[in-house]
N, C-alpha and C. Protein backbone atom coordinates (compact mmCIF):
# COMPACT_ATOMS: atom_id res chain seq x y z
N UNK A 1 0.84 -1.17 0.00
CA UNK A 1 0.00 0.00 0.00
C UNK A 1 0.89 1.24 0.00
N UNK A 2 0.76 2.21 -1.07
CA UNK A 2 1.56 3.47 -0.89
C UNK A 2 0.59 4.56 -0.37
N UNK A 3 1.71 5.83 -0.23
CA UNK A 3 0.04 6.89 0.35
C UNK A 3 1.12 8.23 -0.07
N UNK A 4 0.27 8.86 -0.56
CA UNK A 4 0.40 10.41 -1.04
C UNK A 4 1.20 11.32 0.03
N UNK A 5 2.21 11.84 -0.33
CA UNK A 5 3.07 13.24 0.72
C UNK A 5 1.98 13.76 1.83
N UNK A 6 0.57 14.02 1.32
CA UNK A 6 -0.19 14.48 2.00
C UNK A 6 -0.99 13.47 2.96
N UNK A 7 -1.15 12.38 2.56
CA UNK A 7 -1.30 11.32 3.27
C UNK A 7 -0.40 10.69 4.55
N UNK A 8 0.86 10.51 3.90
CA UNK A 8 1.85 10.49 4.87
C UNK A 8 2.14 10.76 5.89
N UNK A 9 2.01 12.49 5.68
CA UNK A 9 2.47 13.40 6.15
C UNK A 9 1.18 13.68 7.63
N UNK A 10 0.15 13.26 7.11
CA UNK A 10 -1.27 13.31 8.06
C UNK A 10 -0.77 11.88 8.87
N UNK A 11 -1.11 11.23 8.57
CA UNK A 11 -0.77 9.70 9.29
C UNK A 11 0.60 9.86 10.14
N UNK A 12 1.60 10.21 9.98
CA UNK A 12 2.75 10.54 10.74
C UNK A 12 2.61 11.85 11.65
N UNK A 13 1.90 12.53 11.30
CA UNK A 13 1.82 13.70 12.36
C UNK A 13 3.01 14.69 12.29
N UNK A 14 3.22 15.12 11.19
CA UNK A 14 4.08 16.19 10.23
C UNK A 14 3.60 16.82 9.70
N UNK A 15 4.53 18.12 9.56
CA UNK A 15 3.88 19.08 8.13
C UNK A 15 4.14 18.58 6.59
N UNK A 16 3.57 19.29 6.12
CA UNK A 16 4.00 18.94 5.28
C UNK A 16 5.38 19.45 4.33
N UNK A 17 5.37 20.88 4.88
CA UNK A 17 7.10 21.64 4.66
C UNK A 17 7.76 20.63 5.80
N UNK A 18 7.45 19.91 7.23
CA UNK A 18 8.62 18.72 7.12
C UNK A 18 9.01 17.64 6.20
N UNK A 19 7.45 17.27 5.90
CA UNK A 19 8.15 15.71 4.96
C UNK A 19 8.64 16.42 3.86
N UNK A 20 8.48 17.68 3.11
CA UNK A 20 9.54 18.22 2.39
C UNK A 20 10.95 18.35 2.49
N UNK A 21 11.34 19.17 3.70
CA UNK A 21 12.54 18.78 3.70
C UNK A 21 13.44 17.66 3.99
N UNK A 22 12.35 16.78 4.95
CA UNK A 22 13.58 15.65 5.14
C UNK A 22 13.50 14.51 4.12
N UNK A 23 12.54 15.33 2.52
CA UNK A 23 12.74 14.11 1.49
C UNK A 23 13.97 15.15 0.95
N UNK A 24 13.47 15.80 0.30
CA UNK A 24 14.81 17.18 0.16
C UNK A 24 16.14 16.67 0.52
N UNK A 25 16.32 16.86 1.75
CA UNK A 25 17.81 16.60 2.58
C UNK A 25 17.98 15.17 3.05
N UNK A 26 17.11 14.35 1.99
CA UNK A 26 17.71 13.06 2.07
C UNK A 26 17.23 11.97 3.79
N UNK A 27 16.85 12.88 4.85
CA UNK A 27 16.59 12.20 6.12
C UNK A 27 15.84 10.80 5.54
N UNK A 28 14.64 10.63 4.94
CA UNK A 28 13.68 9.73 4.54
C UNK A 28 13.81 9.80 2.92
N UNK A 29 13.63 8.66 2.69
CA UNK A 29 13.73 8.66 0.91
C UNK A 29 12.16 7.81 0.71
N UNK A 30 11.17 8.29 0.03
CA UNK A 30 10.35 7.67 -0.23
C UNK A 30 10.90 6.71 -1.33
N UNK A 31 9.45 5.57 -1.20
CA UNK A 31 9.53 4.33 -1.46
C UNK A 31 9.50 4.52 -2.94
N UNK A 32 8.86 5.26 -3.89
CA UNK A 32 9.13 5.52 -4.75
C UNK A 32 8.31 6.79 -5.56
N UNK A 33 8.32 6.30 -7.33
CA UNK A 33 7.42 7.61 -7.89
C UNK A 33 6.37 7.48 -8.47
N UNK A 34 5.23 8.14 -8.42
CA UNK A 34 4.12 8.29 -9.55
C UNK A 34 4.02 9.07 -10.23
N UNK A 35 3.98 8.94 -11.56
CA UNK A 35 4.08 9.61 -13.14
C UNK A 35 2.51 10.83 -12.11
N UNK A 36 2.68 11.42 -12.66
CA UNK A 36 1.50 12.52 -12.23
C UNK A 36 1.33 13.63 -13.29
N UNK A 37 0.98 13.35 -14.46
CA UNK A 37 1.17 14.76 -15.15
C UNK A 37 2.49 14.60 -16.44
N UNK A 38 2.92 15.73 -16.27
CA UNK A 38 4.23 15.78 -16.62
C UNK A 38 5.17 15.89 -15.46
N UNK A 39 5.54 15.62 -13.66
CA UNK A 39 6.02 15.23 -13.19
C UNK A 39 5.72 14.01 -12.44
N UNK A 40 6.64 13.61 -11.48
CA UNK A 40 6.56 12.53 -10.66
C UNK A 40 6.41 13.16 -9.69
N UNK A 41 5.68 11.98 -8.75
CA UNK A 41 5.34 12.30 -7.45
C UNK A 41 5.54 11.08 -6.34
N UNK A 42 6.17 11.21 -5.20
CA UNK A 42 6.57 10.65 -4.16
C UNK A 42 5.61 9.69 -3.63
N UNK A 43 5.92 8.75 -3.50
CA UNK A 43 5.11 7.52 -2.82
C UNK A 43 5.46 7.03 -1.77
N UNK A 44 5.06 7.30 -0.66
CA UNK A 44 5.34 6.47 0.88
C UNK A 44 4.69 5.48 0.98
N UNK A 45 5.67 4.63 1.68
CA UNK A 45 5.19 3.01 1.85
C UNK A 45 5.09 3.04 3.34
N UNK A 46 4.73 1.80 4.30
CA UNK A 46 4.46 1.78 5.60
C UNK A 46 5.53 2.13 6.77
N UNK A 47 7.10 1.30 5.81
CA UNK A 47 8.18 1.55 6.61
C UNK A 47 8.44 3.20 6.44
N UNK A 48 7.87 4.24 5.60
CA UNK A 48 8.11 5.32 5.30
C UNK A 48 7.27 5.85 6.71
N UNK A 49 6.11 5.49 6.56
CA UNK A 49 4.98 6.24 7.53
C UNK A 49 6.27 6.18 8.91
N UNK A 50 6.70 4.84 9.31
CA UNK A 50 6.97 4.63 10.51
C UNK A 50 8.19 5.14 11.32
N UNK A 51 9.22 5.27 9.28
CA UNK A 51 10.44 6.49 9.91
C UNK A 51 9.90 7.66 10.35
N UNK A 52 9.31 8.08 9.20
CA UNK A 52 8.46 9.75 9.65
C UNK A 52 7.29 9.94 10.74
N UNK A 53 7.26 8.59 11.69
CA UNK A 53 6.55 8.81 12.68
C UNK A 53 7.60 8.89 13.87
N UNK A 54 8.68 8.31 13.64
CA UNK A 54 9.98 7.97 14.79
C UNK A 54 10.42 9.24 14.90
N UNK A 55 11.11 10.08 13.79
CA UNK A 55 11.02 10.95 13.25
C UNK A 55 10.66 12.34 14.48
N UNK A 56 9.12 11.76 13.85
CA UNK A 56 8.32 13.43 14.90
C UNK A 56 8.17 13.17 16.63
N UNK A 57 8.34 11.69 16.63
CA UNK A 57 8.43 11.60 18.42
C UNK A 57 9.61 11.66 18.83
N UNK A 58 10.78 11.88 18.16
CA UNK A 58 12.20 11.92 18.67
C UNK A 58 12.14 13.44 18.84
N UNK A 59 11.49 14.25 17.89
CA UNK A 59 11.90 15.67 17.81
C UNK A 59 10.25 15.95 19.00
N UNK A 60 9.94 15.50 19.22
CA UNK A 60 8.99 16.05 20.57
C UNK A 60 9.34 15.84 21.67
N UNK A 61 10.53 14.86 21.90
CA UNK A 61 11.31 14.06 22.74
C UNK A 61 12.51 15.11 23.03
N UNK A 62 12.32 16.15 22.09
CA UNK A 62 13.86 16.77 22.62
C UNK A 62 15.32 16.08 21.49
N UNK A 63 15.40 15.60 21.00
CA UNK A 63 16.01 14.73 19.81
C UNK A 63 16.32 16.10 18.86
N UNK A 64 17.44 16.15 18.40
CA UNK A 64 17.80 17.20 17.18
C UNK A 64 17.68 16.74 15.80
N UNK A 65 17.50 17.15 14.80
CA UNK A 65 17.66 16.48 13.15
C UNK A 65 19.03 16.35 13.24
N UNK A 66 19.85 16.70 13.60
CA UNK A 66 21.33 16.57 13.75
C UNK A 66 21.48 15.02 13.96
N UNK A 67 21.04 15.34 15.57
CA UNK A 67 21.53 14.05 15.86
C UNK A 67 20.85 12.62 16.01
N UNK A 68 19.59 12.70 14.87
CA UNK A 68 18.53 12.18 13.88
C UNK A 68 19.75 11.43 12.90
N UNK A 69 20.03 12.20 12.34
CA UNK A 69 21.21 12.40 10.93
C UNK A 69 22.07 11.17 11.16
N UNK A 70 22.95 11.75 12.61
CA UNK A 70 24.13 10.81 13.00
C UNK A 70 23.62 9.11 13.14
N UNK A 71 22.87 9.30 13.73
CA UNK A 71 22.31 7.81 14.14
C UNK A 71 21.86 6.85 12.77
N UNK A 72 21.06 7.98 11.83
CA UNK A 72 20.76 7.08 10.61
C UNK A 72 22.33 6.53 9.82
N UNK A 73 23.25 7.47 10.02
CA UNK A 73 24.32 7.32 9.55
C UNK A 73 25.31 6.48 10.32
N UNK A 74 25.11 6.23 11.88
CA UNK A 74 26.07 5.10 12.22
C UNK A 74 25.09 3.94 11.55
N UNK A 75 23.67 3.77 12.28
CA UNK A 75 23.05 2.46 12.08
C UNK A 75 23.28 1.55 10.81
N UNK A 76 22.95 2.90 9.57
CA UNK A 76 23.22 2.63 8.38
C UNK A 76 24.86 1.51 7.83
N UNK A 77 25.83 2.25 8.33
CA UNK A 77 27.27 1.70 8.26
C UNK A 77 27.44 0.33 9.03
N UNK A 78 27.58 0.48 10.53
CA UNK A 78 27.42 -0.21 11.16
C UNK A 78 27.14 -1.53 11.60
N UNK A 79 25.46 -1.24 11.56
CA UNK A 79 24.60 -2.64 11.52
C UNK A 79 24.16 -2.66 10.45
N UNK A 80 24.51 -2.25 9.76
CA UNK A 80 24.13 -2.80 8.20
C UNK A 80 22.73 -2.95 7.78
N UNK A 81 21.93 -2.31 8.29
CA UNK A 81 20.70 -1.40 7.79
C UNK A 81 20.54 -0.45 7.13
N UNK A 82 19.21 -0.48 5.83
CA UNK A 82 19.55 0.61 5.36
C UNK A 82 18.25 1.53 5.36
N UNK A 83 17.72 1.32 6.13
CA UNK A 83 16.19 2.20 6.97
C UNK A 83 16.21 1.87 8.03
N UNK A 84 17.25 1.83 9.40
CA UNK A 84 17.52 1.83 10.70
C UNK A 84 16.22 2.54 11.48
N UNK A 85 15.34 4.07 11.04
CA UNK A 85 14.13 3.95 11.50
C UNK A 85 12.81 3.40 11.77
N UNK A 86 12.87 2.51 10.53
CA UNK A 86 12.04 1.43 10.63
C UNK A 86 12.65 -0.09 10.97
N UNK A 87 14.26 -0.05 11.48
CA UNK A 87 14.52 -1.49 11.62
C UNK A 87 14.99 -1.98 12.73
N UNK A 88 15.08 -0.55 13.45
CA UNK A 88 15.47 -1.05 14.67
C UNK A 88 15.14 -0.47 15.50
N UNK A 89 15.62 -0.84 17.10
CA UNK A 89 14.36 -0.56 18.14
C UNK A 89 15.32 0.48 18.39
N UNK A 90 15.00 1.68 18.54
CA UNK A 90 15.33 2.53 19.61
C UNK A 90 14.91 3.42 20.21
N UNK A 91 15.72 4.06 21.32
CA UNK A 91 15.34 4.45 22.79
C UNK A 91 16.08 5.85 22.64
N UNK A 92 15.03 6.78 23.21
CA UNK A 92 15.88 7.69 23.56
C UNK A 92 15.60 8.58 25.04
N UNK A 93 16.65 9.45 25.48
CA UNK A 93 16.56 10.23 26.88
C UNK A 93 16.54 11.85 26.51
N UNK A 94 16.29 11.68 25.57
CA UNK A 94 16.17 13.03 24.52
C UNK A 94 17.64 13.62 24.75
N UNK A 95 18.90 13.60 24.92
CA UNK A 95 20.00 13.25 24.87
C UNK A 95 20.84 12.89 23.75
N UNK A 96 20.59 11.47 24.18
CA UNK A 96 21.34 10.77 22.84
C UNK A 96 20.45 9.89 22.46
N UNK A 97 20.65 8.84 21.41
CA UNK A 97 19.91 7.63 20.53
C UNK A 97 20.38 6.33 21.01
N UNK A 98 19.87 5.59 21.66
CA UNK A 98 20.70 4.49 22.26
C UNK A 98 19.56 3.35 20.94
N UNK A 99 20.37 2.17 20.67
CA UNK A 99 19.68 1.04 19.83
C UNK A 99 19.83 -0.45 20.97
N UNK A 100 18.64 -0.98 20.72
CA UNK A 100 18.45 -1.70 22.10
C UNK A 100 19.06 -3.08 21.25
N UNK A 101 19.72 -3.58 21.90
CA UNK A 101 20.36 -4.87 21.39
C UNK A 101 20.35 -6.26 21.55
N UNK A 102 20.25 -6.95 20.93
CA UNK A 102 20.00 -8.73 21.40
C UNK A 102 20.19 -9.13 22.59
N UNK A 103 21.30 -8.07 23.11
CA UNK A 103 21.07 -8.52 24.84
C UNK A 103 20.16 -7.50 25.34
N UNK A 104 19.70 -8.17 26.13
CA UNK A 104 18.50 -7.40 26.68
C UNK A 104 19.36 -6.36 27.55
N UNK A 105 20.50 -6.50 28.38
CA UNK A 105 21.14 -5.98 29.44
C UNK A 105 21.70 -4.49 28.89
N UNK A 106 22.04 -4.34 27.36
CA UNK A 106 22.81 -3.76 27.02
C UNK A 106 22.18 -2.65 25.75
N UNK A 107 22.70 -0.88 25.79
CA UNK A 107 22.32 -0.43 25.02
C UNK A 107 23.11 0.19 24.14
N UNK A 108 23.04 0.10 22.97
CA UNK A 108 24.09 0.97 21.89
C UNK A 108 23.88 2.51 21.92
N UNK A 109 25.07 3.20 22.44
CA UNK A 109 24.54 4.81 22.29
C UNK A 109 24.97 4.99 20.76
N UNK A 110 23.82 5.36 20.12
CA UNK A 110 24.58 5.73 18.28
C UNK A 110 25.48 6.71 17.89
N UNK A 111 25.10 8.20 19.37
CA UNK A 111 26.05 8.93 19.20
C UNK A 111 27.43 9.14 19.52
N UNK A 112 27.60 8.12 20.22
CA UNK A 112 29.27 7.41 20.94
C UNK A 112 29.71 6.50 20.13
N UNK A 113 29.51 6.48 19.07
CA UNK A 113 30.07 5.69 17.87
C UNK A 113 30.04 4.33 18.63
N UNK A 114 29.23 3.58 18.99
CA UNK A 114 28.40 2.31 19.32
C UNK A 114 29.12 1.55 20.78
N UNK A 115 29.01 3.01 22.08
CA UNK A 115 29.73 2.73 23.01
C UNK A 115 28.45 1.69 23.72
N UNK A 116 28.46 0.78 24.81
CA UNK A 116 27.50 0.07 25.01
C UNK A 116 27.23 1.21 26.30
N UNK A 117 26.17 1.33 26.81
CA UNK A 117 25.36 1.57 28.27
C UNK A 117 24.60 0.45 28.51
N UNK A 118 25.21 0.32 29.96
CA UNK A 118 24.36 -1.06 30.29
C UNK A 118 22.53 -0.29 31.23
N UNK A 119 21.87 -1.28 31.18
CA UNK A 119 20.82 -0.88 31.86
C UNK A 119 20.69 -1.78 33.03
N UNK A 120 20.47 -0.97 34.10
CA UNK A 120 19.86 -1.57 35.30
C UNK A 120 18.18 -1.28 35.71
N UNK A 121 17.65 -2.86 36.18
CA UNK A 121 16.62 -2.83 36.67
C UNK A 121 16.72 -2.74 37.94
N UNK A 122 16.03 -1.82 38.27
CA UNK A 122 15.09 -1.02 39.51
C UNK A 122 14.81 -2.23 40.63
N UNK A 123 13.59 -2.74 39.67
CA UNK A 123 12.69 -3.91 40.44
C UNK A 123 13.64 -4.67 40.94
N UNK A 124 14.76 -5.62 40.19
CA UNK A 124 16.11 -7.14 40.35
C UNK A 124 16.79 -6.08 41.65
N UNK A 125 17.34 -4.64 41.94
CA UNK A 125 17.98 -3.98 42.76
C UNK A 125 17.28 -4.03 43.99
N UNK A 126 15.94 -3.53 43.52
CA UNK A 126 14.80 -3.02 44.93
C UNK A 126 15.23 -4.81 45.69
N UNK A 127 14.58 -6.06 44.78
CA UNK A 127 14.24 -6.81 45.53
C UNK A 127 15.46 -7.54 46.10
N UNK A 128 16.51 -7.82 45.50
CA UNK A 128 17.47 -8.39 46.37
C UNK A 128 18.36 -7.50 47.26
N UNK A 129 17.79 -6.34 47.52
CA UNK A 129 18.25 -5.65 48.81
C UNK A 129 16.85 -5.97 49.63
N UNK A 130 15.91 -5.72 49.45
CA UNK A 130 15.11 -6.55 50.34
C UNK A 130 15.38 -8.10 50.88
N UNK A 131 15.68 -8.39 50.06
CA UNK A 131 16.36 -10.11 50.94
C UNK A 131 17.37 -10.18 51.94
N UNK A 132 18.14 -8.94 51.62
CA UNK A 132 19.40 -8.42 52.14
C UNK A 132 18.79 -8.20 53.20
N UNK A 133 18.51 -7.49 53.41
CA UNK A 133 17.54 -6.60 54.47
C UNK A 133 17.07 -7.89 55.21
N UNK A 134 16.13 -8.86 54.75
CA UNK A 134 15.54 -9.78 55.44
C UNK A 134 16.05 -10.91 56.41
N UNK A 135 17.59 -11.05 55.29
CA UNK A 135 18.75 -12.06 56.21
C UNK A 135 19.33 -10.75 57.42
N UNK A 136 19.50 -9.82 57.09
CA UNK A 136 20.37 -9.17 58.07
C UNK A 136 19.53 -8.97 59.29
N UNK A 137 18.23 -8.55 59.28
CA UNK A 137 17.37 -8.72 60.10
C UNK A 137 16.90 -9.86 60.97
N UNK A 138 17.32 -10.89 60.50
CA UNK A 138 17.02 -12.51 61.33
C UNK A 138 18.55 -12.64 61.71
N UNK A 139 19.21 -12.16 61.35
CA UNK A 139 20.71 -12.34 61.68
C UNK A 139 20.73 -11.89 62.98
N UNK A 140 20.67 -10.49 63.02
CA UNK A 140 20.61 -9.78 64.23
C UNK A 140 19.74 -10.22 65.18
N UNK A 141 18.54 -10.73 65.08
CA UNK A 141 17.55 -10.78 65.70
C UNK A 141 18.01 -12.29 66.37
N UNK A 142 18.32 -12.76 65.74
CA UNK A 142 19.47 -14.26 66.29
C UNK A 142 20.41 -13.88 67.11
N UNK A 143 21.31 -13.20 66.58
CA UNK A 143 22.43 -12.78 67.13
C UNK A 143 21.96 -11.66 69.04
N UNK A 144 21.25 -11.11 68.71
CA UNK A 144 20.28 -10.30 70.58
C UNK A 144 19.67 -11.44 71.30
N UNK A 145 19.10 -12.24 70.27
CA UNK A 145 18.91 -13.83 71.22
C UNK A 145 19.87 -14.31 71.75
N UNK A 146 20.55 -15.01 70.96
CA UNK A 146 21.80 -16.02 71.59
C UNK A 146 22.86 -14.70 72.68
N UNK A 147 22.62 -13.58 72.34
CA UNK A 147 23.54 -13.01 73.69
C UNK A 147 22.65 -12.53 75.31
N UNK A 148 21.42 -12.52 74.60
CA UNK A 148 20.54 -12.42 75.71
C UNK A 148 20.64 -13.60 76.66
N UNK A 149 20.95 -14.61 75.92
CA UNK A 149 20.18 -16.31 76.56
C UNK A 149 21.69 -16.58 77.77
């Protein structure tokens, strides 16, 4: 299914002077052309909708076209993708572009030329200091016994 600049551009939640320039300056390359007249006209496909939807939530996120740019351009080289907005998962802290990776533990920052950040869970921390907590507490509570007795 293809869909019209103006279509696109509605379904992604863009202007339409954006999906201009970032077909313009190369950010998104539509999927292809329709004879229209005596010119052609731009055809977006789904993976199109979904860059130019990543796109407008990165830049509401605080995300720069800059550093939009960089990331399409490591992912691209890199991991050997060649629509990294539609191919891969990523995360951002409106910061930098991290790409979430086969390990679950581990995140690619795109703008550190593919330094890893590891992620820690909250919940695995909270609860085995609670256990902590629970032995040290029967410990002691043993330990005021046996000196009481």
């Amino acid at each position: 299914m293809h869909f019209t600049p103006e279509q696109a551009a509605s379904l992604a939640g863009c202007t339409m002077g954006q999906l201009r320039y970032w077909v313009r300056t190369g950010l998104v390359t539509p999927a292809g052309l329709e004879k229209k007249g005596k010119r052609d006209r731009e055809r977006f496909d789904f993976r199109n909708l979904v860059e130019l939807r990543t796109i407008v939530t990165m830049l509401k996120g605080g995300v720069t076209l800059q550093k939009i740019r960089k990331t399409i351009e490591y992912l691209q080289k890199e991991a050997g993708t060649s629509r990294p907005l539609s191919q891969c998962k990523l995360v951002t802290d409106g910061n930098t572009i991290f790409e979430v990776t086969e390990d679950p533990g581990q995140l690619l920052d795109t703008l550190k030329k593919g330094q890893f950040a590891f992620c820690i869970a909250l919940d695995l921390i909270e609860e085995e200091l609670r256990e902590r907590l629970d032995d040290y507490l029967r410990d002691r509570e043993t330990f005021i016994r046996r000196l009481l007795a």
